[in-house]
C-alpha atoms as a PDB file:
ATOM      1  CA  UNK A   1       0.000   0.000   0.000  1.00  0.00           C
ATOM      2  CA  UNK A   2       1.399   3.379  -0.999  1.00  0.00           C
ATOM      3  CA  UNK A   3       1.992   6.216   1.419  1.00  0.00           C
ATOM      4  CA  UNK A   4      -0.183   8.332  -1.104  1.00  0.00           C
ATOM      5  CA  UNK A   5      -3.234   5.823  -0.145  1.00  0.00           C
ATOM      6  CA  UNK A   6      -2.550   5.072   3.096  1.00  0.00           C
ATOM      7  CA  UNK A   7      -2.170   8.813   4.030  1.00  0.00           C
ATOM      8  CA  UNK A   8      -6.338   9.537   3.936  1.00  0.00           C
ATOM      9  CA  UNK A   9      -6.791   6.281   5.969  1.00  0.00           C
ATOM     10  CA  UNK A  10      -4.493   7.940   8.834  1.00  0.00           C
ATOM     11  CA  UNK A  11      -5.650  11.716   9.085  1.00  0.00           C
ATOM     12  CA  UNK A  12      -9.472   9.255   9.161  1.00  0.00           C
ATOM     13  CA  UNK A  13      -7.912   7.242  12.050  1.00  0.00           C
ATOM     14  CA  UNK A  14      -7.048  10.596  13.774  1.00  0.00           C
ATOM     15  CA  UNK A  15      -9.947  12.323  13.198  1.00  0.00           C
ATOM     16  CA  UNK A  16     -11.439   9.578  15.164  1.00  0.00           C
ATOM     17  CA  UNK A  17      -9.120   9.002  17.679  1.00  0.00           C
ATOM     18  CA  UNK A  18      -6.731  12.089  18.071  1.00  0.00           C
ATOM     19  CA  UNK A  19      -9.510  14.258  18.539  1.00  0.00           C
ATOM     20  CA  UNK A  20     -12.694  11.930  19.465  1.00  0.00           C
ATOM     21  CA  UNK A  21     -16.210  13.111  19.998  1.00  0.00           C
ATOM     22  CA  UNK A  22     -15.453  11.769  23.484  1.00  0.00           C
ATOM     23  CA  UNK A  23     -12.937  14.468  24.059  1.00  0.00           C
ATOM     24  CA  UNK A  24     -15.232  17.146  23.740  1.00  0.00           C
ATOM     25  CA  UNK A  25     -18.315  18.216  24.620  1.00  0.00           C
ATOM     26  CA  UNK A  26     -20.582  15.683  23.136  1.00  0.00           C
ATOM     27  CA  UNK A  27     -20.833  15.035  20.285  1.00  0.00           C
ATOM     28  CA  UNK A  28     -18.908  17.958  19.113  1.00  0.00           C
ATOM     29  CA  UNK A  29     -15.320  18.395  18.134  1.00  0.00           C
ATOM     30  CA  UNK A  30     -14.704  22.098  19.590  1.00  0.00           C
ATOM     31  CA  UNK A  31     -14.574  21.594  23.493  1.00  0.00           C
ATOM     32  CA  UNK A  32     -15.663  23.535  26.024  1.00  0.00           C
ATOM     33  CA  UNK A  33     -14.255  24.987  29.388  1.00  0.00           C
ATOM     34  CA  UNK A  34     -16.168  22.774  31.516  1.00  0.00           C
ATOM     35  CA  UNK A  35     -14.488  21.081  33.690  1.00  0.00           C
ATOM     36  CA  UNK A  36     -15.659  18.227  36.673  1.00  0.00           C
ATOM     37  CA  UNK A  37     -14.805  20.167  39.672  1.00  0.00           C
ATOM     38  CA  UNK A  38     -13.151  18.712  43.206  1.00  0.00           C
ATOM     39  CA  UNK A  39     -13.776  14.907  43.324  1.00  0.00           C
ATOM     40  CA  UNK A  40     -16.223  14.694  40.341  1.00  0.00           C
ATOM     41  CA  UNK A  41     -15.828  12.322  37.572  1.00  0.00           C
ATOM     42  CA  UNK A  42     -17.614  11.880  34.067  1.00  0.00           C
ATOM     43  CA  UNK A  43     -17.557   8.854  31.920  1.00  0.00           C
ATOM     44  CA  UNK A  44     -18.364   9.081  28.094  1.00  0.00           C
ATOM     45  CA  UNK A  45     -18.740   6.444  25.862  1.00  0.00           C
ATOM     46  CA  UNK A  46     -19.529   6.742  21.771  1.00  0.00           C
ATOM     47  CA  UNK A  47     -19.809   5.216  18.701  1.00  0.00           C
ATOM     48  CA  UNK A  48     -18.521   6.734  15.496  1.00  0.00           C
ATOM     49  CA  UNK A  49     -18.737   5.306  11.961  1.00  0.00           C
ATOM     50  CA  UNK A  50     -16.606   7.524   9.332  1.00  0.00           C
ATOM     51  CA  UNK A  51     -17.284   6.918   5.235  1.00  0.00           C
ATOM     52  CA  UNK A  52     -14.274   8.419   3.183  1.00  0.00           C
ATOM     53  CA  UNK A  53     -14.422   8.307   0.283  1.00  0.00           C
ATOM     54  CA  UNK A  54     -11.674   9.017  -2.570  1.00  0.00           C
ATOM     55  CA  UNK A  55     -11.203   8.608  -6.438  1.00  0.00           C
ATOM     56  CA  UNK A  56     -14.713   6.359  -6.390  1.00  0.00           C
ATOM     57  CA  UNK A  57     -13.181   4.339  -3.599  1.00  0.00           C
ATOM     58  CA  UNK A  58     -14.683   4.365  -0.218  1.00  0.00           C
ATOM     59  CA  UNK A  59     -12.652   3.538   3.083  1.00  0.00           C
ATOM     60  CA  UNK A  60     -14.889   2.966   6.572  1.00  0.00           C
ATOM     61  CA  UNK A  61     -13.903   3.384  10.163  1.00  0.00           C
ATOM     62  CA  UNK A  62     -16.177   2.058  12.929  1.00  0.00           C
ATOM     63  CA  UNK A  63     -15.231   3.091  16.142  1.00  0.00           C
ATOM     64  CA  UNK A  64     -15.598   2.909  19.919  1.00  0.00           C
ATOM     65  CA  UNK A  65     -14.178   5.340  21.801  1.00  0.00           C
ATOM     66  CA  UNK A  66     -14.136   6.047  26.259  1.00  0.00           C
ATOM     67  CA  UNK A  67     -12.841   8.606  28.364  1.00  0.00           C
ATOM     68  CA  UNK A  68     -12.811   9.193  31.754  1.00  0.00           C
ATOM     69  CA  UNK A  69     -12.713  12.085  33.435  1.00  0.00           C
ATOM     70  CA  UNK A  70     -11.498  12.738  37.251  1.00  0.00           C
ATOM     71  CA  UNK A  71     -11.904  16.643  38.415  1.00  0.00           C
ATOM     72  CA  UNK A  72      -8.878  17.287  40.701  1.00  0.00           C
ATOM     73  CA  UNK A  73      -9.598  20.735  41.840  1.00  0.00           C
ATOM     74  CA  UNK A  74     -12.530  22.867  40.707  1.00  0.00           C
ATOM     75  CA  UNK A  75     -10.579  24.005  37.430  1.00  0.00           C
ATOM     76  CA  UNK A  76      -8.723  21.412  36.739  1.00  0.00           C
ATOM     77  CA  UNK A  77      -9.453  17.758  35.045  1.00  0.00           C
ATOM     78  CA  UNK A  78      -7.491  14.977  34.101  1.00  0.00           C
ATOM     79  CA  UNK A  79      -8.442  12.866  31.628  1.00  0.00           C
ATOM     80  CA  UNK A  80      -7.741   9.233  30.100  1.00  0.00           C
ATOM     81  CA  UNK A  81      -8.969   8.309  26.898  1.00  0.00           C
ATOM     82  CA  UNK A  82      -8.773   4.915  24.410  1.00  0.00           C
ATOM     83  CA  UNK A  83     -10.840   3.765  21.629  1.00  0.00           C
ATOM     84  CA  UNK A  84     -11.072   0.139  19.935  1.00  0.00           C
ATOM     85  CA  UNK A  85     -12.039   0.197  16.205  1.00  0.00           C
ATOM     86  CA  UNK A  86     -12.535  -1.869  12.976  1.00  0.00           C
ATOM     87  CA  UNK A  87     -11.248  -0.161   9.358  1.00  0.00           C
ATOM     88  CA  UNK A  88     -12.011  -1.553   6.407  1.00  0.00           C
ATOM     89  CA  UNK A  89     -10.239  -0.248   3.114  1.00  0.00           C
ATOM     90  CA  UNK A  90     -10.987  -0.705  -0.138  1.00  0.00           C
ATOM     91  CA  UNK A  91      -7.722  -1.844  -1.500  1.00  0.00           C
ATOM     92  CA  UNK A  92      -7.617  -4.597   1.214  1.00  0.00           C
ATOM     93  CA  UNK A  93      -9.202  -7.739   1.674  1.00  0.00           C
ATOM     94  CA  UNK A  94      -9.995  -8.308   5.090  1.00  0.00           C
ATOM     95  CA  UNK A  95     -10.894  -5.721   7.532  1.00  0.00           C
ATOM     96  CA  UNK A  96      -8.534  -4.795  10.097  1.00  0.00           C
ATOM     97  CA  UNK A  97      -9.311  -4.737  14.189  1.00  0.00           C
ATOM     98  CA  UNK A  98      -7.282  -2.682  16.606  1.00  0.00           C
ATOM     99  CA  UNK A  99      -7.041  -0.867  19.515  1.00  0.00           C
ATOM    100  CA  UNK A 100      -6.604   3.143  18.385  1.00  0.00           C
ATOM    101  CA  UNK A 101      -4.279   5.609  20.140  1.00  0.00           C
ATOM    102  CA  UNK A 102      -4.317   5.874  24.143  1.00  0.00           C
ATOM    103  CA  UNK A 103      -3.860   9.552  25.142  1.00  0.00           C
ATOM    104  CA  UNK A 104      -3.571  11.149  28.711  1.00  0.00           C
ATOM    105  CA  UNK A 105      -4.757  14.842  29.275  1.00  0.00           C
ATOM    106  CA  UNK A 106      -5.903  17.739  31.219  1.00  0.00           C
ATOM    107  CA  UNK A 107      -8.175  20.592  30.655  1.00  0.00           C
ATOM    108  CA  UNK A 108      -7.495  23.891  33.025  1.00  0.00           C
ATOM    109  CA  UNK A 109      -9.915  26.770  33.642  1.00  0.00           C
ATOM    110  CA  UNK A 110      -7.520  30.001  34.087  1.00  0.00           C
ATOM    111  CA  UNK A 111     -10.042  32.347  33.764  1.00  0.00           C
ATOM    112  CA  UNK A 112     -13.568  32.847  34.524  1.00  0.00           C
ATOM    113  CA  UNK A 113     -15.682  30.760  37.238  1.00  0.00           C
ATOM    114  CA  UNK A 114     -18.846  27.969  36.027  1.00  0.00           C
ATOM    115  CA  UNK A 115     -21.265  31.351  36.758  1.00  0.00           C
ATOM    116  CA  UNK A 116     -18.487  33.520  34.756  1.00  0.00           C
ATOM    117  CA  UNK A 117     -19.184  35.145  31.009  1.00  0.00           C
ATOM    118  CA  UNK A 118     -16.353  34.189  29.174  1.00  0.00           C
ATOM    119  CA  UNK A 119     -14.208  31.587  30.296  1.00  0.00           C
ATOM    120  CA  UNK A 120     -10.859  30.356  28.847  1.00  0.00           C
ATOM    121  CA  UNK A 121      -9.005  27.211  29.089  1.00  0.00           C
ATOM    122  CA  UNK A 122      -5.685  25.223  27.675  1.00  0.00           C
ATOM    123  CA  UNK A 123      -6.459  21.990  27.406  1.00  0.00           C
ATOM    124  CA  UNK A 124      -2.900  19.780  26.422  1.00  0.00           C
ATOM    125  CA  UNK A 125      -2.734  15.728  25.583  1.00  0.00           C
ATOM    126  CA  UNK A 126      -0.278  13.638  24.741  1.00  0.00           C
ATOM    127  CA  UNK A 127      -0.965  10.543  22.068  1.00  0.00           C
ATOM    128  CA  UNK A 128       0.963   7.667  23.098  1.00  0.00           C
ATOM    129  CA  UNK A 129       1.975   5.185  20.258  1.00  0.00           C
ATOM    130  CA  UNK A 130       0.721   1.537  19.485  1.00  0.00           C
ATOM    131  CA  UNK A 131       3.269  -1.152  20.056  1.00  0.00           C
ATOM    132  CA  UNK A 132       2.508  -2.861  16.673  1.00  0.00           C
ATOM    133  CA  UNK A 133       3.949  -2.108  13.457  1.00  0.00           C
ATOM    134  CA  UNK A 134       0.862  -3.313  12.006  1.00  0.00           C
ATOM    135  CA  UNK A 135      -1.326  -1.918  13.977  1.00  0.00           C
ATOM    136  CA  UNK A 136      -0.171   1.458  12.510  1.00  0.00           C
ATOM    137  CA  UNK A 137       0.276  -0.077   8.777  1.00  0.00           C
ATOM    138  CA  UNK A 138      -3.741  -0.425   9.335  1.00  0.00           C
ATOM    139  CA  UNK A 139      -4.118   3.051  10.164  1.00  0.00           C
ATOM    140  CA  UNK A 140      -5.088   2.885  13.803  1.00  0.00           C
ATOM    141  CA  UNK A 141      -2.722   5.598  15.202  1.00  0.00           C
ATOM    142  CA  UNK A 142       0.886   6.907  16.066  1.00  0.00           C
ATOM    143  CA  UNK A 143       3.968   4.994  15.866  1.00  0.00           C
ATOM    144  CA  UNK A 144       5.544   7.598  18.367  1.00  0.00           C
ATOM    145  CA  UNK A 145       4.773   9.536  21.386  1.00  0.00           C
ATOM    146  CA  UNK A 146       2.516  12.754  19.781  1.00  0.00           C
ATOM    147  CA  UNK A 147       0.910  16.048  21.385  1.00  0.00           C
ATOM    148  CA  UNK A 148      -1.463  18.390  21.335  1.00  0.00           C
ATOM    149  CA  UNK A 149      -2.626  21.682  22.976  1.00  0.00           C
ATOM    150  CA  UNK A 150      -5.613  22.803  22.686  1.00  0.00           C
ATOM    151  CA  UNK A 151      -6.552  27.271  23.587  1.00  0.00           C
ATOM    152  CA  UNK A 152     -10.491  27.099  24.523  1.00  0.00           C
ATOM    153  CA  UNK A 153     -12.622  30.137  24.721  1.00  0.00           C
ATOM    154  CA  UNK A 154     -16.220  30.169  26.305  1.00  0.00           C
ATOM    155  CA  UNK A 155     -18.448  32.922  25.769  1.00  0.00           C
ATOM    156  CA  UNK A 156     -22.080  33.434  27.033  1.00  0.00           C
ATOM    157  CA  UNK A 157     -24.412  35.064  24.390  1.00  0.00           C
ATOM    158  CA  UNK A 158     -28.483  35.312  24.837  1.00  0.00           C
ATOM    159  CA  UNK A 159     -29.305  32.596  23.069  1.00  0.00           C
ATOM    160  CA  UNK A 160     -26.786  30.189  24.608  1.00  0.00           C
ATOM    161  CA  UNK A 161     -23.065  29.865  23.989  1.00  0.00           C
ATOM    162  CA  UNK A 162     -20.352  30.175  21.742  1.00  0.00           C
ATOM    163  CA  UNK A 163     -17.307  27.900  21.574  1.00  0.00           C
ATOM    164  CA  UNK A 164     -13.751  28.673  20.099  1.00  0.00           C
ATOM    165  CA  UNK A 165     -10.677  26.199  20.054  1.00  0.00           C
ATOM    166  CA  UNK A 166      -7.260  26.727  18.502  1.00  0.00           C
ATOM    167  CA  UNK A 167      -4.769  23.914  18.789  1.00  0.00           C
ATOM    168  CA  UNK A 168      -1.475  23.013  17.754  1.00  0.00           C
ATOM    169  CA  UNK A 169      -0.080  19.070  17.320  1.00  0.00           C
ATOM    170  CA  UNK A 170       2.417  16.904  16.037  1.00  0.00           C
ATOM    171  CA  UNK A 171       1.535  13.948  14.368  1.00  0.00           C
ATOM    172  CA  UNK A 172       4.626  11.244  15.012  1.00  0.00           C
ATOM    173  CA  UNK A 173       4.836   8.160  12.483  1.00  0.00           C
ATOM    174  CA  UNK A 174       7.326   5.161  12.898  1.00  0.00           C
ATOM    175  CA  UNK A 175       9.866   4.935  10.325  1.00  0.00           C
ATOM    176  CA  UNK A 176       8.128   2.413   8.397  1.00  0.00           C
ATOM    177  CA  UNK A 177       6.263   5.551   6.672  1.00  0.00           C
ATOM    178  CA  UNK A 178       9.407   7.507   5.987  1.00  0.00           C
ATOM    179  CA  UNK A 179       9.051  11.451   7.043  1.00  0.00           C
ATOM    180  CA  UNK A 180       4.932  10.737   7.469  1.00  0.00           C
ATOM    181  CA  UNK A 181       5.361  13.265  10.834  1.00  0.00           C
ATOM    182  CA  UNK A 182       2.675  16.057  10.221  1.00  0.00           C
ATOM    183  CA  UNK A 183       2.538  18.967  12.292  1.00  0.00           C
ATOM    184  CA  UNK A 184      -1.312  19.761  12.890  1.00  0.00           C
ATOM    185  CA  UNK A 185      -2.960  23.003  13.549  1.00  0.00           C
ATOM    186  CA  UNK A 186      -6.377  23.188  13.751  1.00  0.00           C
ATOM    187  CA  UNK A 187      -9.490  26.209  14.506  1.00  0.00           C
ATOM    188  CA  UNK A 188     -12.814  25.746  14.952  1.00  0.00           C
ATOM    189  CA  UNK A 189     -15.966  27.820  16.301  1.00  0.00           C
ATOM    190  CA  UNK A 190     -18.999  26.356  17.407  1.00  0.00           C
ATOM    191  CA  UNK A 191     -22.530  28.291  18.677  1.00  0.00           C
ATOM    192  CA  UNK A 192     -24.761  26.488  20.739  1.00  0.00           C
ATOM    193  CA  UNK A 193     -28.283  26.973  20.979  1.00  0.00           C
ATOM    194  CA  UNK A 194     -30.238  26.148  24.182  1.00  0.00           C
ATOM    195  CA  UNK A 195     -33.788  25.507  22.962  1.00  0.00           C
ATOM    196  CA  UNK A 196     -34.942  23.903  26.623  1.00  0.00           C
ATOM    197  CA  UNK A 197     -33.740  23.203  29.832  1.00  0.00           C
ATOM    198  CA  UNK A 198     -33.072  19.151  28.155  1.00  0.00           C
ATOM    199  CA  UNK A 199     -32.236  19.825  24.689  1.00  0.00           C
ATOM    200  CA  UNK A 200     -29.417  22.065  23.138  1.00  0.00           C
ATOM    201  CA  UNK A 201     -28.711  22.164  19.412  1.00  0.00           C
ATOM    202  CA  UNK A 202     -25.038  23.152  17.733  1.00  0.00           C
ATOM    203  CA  UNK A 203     -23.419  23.708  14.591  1.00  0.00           C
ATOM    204  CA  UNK A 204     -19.598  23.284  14.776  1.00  0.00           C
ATOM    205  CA  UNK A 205     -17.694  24.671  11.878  1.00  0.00           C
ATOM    206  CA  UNK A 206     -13.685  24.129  11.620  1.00  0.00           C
ATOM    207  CA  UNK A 207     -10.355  23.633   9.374  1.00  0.00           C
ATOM    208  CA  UNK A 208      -7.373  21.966  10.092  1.00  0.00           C
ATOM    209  CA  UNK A 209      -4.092  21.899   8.532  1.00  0.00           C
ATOM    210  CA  UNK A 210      -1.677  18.730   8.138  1.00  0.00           C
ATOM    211  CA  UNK A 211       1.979  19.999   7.239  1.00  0.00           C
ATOM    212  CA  UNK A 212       4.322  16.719   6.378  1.00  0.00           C
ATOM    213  CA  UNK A 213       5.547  14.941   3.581  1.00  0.00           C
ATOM    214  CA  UNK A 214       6.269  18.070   1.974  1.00  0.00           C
ATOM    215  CA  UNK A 215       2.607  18.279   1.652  1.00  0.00           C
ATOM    216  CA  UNK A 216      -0.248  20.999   3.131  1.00  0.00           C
ATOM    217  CA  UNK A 217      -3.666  18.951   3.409  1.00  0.00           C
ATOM    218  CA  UNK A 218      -6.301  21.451   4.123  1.00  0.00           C
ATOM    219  CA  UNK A 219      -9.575  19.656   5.610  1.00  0.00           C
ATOM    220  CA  UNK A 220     -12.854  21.392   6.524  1.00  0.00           C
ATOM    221  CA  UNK A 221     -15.446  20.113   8.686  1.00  0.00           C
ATOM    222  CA  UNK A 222     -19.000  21.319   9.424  1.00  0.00           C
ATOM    223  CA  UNK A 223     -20.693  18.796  12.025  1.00  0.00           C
ATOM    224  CA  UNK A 224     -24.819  19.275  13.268  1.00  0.00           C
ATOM    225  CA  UNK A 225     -24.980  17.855  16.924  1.00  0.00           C
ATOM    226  CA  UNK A 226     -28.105  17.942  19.112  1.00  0.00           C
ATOM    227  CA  UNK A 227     -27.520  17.258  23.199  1.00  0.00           C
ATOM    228  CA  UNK A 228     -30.798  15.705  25.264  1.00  0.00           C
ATOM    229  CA  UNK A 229     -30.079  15.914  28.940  1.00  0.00           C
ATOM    230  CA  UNK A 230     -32.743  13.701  30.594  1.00  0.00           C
ATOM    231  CA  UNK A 231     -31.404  14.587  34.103  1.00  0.00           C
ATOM    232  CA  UNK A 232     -28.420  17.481  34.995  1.00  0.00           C
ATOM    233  CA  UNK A 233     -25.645  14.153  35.002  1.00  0.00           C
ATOM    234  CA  UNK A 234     -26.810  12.897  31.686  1.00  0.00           C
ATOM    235  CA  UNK A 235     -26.325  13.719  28.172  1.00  0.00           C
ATOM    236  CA  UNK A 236     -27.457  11.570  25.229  1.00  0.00           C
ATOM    237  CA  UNK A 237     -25.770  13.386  22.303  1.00  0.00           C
ATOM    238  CA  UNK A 238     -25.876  12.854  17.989  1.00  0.00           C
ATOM    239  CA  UNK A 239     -23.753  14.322  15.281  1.00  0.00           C
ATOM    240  CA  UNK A 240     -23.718  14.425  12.084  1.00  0.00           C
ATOM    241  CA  UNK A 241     -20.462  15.187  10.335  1.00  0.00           C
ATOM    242  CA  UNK A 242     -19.065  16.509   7.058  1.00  0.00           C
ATOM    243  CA  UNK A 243     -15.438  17.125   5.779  1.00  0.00           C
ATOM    244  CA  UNK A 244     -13.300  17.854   2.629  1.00  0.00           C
ATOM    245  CA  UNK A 245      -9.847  18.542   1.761  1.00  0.00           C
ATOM    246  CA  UNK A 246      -7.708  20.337  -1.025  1.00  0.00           C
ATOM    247  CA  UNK A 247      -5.963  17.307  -2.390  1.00  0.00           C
ATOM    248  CA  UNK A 248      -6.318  16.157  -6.103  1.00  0.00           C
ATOM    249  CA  UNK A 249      -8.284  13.850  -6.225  1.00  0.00           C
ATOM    250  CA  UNK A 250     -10.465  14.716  -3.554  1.00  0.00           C
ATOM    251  CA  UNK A 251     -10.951  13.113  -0.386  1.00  0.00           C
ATOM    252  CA  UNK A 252     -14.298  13.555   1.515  1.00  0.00           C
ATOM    253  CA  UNK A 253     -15.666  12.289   4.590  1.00  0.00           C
ATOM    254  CA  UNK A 254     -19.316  11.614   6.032  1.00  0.00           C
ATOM    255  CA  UNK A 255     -19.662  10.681   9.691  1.00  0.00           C
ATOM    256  CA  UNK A 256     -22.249   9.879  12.028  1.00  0.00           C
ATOM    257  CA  UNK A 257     -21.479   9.888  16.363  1.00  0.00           C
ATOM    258  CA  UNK A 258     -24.145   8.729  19.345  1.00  0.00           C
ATOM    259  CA  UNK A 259     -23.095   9.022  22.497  1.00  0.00           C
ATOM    260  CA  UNK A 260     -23.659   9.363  26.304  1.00  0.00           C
ATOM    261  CA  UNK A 261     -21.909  11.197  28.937  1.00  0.00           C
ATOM    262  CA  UNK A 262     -22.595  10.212  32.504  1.00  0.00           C
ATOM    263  CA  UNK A 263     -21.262  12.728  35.548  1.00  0.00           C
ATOM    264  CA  UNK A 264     -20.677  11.130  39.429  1.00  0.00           C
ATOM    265  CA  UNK A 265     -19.106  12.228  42.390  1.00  0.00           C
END
């Protein structure tokens, strides 16, 4: 398999599992400055199935993903995530079955309080890699030990919120796909509407930008998510998710996220 083909099937693995519905506020990809407070703990669990397709071919991702949450002081959470996925390319035979890339994180609240306005956050993760040549062959993550951090801004408007989120990441590959490391920058904006006191509606709108390879992909997302919150500790969230990029051909993706997040002291 050629790096040129193989290269989609990766920046699809880490849209998935670099930056997860589960790492954000459900099911969005822009995150928000929320964070658990002393002693609290949230648990989300997802399922994400990505369609990309590319030159009439069409590659698939199914995907599991978990994190869990642990608030150590009232603005600041630590946070351990994993996924477990199946991708199934065109060009190959069989499906393949793997566990995607672990990460470890934290999210701190510098400014602003819960009650607060506009609040602000850094949120940084590292992305550790997958002890299986293979494993990363088939697209399911990092062959090296990979970061990210991640500026949040909250901002409180009438008819709900407004997210931003600018990050900055570097995407490590194994040797096995010679000079593959991408650096990976990434902005994103994301109103939220709060229709009731159990439903919220968003529309999260970003681009991000792969440098490696000698290469710039350019990919742009717009994702429709809706948040039903039966009880103030849990969310039952949907997405629906579209991207592009600049390369010739084209590569597009379609992707679809359910999910529930469930808060306990």
């Amino acid at each position: 398999m050629s790096n040129h083909r193989l290269f989609p099937a990766l920046l699809l693995s880490l849209l998935a599992n670099v930056c997860p519905p589960a790492l954000a506020l459900q099911p969005l990809i822009t995150d928000d400055t929320g964070t658990q407070g002393s002693g609290g703990n949230q648990i989300e669990l997802a399922y994400s199935g990505f369609r990309q397709k590319m030159s009439g071919s069409t590659d698939r991702l199914d995907v599991l993903p978990f994190t869990y949450t642990r608030g150590v002081s009232e603005t600041v959470d630590l946070f351990v995530s994993g996924s477990y996925g199946r991708l199934r390319l065109s060009s190959a035979d069989q499906p393949a079955y793997g566990v995607g890339t672990p990460s470890l994180g934290a999210k701190w609240r510098f400014s602003g309080t819960e009650e607060s306005d506009t609040r602000m956050a850094l949120k940084p993760e590292v992305f550790f890699p997958i002890n299986s040549s293979s494993r990363e062959e088939d697209g399911f993550g990092t062959g090296k030990v990979s970061g990210n951090l991640t500026f949040i801004l909250e901002q409180r408007v009438p008819f709900g919120s407004v997210l931003f989120n600018a990050g900055l990441g570097r995407s490590r590959i194994r040797g096995v796909f010679d000079d593959s490391d991408a650096t990976v920058s990434r902005v994103s904006i994301a109103p939220i509407w709060e229709v009731s006191e159990e439903w919220k509606l968003a529309l999260d709108l970003g681009q991000r930008f792969a440098h490696g390879s000698g290469t710039t992909v350019i990919e742009k997302y717009a994702e429709f998510g809706a948040i039903y919150s039966p009880g103030k500790d849990l969310d039952l969230a949907l997405g629906i998710i579209g991207s592009s990029d600049n390369q010739d051909p084209r590569t597009t993706t379609r992707a679809a996220t359910v999910g529930v997040t469930w808060r306990f002291q």
